[in-house]
Protein backbone atom coordinates (compact mmCIF):
# COMPACT_ATOMS: atom_id res chain seq x y z
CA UNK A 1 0.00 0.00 0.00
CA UNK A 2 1.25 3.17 -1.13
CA UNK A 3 1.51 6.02 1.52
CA UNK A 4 -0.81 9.09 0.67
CA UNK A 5 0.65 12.21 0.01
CA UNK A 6 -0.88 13.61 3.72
CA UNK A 7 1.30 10.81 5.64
CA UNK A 8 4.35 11.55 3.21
CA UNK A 9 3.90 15.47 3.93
CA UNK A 10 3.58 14.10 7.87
CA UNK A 11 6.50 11.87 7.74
CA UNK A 12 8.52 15.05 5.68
CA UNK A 13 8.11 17.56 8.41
CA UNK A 14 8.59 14.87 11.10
CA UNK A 15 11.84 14.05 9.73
CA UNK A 16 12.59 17.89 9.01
CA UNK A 17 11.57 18.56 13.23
CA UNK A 18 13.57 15.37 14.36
CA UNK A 19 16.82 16.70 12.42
CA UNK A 20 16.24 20.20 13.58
CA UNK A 21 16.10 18.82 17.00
CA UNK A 22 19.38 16.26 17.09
CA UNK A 23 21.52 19.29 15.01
CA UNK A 24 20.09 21.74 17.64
CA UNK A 25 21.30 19.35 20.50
CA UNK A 26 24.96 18.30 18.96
CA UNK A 27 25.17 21.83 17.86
CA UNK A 28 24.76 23.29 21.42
CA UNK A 29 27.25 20.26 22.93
CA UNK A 30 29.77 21.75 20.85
CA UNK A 31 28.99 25.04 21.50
CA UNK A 32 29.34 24.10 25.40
CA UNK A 33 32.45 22.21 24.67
CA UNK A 34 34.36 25.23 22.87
CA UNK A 35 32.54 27.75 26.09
CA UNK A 36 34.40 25.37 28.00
CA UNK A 37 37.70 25.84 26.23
CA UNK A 38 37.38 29.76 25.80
CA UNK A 39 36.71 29.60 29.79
CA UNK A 40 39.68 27.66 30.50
CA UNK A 41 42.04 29.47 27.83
CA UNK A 42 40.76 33.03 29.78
CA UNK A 43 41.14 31.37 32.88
CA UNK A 44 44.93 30.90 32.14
CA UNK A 45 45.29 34.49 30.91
CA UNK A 46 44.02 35.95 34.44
CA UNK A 47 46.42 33.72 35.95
CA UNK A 48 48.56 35.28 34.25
CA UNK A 49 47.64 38.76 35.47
CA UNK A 50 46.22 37.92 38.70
CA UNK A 51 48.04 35.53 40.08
CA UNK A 52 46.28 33.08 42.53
CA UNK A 53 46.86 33.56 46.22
CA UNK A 54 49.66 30.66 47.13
CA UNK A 55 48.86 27.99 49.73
CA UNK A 56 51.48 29.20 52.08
CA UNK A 57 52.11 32.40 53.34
CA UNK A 58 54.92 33.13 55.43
CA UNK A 59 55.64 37.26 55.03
CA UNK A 60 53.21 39.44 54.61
CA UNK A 61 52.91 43.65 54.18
CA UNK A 62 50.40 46.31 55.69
CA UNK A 63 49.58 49.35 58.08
CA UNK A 64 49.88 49.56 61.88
CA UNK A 65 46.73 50.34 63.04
CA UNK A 66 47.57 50.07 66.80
CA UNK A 67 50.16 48.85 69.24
CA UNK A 68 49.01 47.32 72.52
CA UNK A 69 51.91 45.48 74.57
CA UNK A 70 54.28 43.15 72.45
CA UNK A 71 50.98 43.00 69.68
CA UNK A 72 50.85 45.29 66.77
CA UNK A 73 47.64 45.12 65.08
CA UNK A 74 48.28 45.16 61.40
CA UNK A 75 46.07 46.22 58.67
CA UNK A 76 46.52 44.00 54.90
CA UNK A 77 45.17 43.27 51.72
CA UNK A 78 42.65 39.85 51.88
CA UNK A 79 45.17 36.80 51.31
CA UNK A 80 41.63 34.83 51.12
CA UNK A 81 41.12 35.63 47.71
CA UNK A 82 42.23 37.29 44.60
CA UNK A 83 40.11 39.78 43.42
CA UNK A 84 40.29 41.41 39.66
CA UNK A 85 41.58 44.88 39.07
CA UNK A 86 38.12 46.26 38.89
CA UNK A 87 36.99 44.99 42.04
CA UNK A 88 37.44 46.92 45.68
CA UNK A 89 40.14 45.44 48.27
CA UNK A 90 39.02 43.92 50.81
CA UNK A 91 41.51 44.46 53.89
CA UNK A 92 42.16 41.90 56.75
CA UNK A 93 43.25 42.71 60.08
CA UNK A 94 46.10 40.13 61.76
CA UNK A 95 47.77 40.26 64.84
CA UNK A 96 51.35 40.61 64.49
CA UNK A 97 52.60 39.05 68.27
CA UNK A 98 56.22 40.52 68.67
CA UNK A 99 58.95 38.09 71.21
CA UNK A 100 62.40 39.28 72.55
CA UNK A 101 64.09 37.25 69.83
CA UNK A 102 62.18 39.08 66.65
CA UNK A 103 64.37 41.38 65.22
CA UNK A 104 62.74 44.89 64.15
CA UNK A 105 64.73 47.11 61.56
CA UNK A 106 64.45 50.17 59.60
CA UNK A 107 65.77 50.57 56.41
CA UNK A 108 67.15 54.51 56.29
CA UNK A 109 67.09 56.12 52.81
CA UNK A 110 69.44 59.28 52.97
CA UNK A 111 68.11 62.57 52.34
CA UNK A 112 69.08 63.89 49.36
CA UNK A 113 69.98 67.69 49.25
CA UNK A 114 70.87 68.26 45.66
CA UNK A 115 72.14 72.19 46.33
CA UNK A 116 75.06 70.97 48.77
CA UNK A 117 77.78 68.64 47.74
CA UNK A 118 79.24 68.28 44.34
CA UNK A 119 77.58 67.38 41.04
CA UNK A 120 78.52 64.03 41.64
CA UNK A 121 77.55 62.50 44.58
CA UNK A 122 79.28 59.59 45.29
CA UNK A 123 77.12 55.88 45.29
CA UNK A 124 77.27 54.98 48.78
CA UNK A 125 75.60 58.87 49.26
CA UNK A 126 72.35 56.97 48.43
CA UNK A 127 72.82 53.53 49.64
CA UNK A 128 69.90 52.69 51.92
CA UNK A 129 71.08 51.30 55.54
CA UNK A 130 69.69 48.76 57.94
CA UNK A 131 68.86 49.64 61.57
CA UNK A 132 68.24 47.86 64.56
CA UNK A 133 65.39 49.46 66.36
CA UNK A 134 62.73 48.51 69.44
CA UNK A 135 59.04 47.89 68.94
CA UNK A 136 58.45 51.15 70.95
CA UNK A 137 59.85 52.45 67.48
CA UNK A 138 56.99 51.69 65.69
CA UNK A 139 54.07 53.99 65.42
CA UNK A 140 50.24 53.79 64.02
CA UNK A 141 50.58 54.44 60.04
CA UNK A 142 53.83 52.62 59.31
CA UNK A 143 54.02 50.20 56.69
CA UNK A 144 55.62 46.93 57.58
CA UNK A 145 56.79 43.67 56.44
CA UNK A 146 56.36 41.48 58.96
CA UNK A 147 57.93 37.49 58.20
CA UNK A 148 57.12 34.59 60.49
CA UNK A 149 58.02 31.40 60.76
CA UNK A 150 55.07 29.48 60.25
CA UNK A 151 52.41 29.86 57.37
CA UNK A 152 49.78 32.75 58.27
CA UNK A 153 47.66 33.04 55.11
CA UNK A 154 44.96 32.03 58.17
CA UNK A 155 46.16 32.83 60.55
CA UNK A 156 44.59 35.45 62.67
CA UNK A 157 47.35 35.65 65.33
CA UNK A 158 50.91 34.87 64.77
CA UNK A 159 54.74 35.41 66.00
CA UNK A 160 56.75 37.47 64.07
CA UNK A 161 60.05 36.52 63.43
CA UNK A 162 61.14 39.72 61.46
CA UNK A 163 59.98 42.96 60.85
CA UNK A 164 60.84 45.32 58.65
CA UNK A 165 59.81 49.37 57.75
CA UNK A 166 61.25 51.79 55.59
CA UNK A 167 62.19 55.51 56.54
CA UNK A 168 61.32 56.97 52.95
CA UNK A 169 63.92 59.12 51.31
CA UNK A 170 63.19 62.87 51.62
CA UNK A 171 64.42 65.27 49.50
CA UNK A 172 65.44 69.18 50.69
CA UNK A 173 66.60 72.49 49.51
CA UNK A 174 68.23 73.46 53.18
């Protein structure tokens, strides 16, 4: 028996829906599949840019925003996270415990007075120096680098085994 042209039109479109369908569905897995690439491949390039925050953390940088005994309370950038240029910093505060065997330096720029001295200053003139000084040295709104022994990305609370700020270079007329 010979279909009628109604079930051949029927079986036509049919065909036509079930072959929009399966190309619609393969199409969109590749689709996906090369997403997934494109993520990946920009993935790598904001590594690149933005590095990701290691696992271990043993030094890190920020502003004194008090000292109460042997514990300076130390403002920093979030080591929880890495955040995109575009996105605000979100600041931590840590604990910075300070023992008599941490050592606490300065490092001394020298001022700079370019109308004394001759045209040539010599290169030690601007040579920065290392100083021993005490915690009671330290004030709110320096900058330190504070190193420990163990790994503080989590920390809260930690010993310090080193600390470190820098006495800017200043530059006069007198």
């Amino acid at each position: 028996m010979e279909p009628t042209s109604k079930q051949k039109h029927t079986i036509t479109v049919t065909l036509i829906v079930i072959s929009g369908v399966v190309g619609f569905y393969f199409g969109s897995m590749k689709g996906i599949a090369e997403s997934k690439d494109k993520i990946s491949e920009l993935n790598q390039i904001v590594d690149i840019f933005v590095p990701p925050i290691p696992d271990e953390v043993f030094s890190i940088h920020g502003e004194v925003k008090s000292i109460n005994g042997d514990t300076i309370i130390l403002e920093i950038t979030s080591l929880q996270a890495r955040r995109l240029p575009t996105e605000d910093i979100k600041k931590e505060i840590r604990q910075v415990v300070v023992s008599s065997d941490t050592e606490i330096t300065r490092i001394d720029f020298p001022t700079f007075n370019p109308s004394k001295g001759s045209n040539k200053p010599n290169k030690i003139d601007f040579e920065p120096k290392e100083v021993k000084i005490a915690l009671a040295d330290l004030k709110t709104g320096d900058t330190l680098r504070v190193t420990s022994q163990e790994n503080i990305k989590s920390k809260e609370s930690f010993l310090a085994s080193r600390i470190q700020t820098i006495n800017h270079p200043r530059f006069t007329d007198n």
